[in-house]
Protein backbone atom coordinates (compact mmCIF):
# COMPACT_ATOMS: atom_id res chain seq x y z
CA UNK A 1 48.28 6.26 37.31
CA UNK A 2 48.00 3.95 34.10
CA UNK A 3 47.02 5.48 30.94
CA UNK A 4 44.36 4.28 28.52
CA UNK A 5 46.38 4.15 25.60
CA UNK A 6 46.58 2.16 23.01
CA UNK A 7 50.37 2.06 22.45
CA UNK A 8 51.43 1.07 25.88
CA UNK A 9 48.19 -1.72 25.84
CA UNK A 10 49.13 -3.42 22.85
CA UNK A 11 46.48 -2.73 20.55
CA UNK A 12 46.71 -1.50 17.57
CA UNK A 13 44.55 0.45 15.27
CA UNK A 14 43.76 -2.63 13.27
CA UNK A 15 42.22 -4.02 16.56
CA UNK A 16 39.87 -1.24 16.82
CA UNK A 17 38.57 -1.53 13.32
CA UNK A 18 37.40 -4.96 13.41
CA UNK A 19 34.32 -3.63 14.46
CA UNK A 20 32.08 -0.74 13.08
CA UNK A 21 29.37 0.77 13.50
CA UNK A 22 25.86 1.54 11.69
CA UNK A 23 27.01 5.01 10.66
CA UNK A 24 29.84 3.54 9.42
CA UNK A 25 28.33 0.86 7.76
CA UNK A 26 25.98 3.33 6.22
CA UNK A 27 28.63 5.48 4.81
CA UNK A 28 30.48 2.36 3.28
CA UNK A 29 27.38 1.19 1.48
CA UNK A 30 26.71 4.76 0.68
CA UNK A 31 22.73 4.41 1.61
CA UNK A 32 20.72 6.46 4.56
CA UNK A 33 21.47 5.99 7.91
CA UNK A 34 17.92 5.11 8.76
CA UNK A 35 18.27 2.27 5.61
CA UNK A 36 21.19 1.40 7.55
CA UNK A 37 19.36 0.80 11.03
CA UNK A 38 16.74 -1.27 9.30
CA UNK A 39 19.30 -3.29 7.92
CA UNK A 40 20.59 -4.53 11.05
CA UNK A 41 16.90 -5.95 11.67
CA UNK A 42 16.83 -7.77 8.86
CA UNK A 43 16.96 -11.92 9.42
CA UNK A 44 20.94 -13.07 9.98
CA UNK A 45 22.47 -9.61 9.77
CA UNK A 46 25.62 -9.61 11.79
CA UNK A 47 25.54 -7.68 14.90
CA UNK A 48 25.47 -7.60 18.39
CA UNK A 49 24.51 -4.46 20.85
CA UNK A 50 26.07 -3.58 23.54
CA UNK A 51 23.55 -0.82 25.60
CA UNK A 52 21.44 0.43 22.87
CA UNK A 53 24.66 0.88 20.65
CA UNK A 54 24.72 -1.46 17.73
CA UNK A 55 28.17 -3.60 16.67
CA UNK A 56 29.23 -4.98 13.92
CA UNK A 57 31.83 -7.12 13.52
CA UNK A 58 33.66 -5.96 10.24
CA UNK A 59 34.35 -10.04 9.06
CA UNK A 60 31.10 -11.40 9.37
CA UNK A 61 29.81 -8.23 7.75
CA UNK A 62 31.56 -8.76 4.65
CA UNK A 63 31.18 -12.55 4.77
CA UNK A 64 27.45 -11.66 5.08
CA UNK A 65 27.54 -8.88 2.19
CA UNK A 66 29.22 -11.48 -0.22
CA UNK A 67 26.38 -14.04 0.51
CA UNK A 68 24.08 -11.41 -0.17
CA UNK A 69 25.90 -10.56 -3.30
CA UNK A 70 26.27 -14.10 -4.51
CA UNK A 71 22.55 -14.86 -3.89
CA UNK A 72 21.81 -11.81 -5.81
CA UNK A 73 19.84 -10.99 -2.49
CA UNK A 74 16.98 -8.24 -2.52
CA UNK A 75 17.03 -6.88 0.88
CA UNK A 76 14.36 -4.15 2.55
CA UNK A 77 12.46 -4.31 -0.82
CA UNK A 78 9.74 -1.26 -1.32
């Protein structure tokens, strides 16, 4: 019987965190989970969903953040 494992597959924990996901986001950003969730709706937010669970790749997430920042972007405005 083959194990699962990591180790004896390859990958390595660097592999795994290329993606995160919207909890994970949210505690990054340090905002609400459900400000989090409506984030990923927003127009070119960088995810994909696999099931009803919601990925993000890590890369385009800061590329997207940065744009944000540089465009001095006001997102989910009250």
């Amino acid at each position: 019987m083959q194990e699962n494992n990591h180790a004896s597959s390859g990958a390595s924990n660097d592999d795994i965190s290329n993606y995160i996901s919207v909890d994970e986001m949210a505690k990054m950003l340090s905002i609400a989970r459900v400000t989090a969730y409506q984030l990923t709706k927003t127009k070119g937010f960088p995810c994909f969903y696999i099931g009803k669970r919601i990925i993000i790749p890590l890369n385009s997430f800061h590329k997207w953040a940065d744009d944000q920042a540089n465009q001095k972007s006001e997102i989910l405005m009250k």
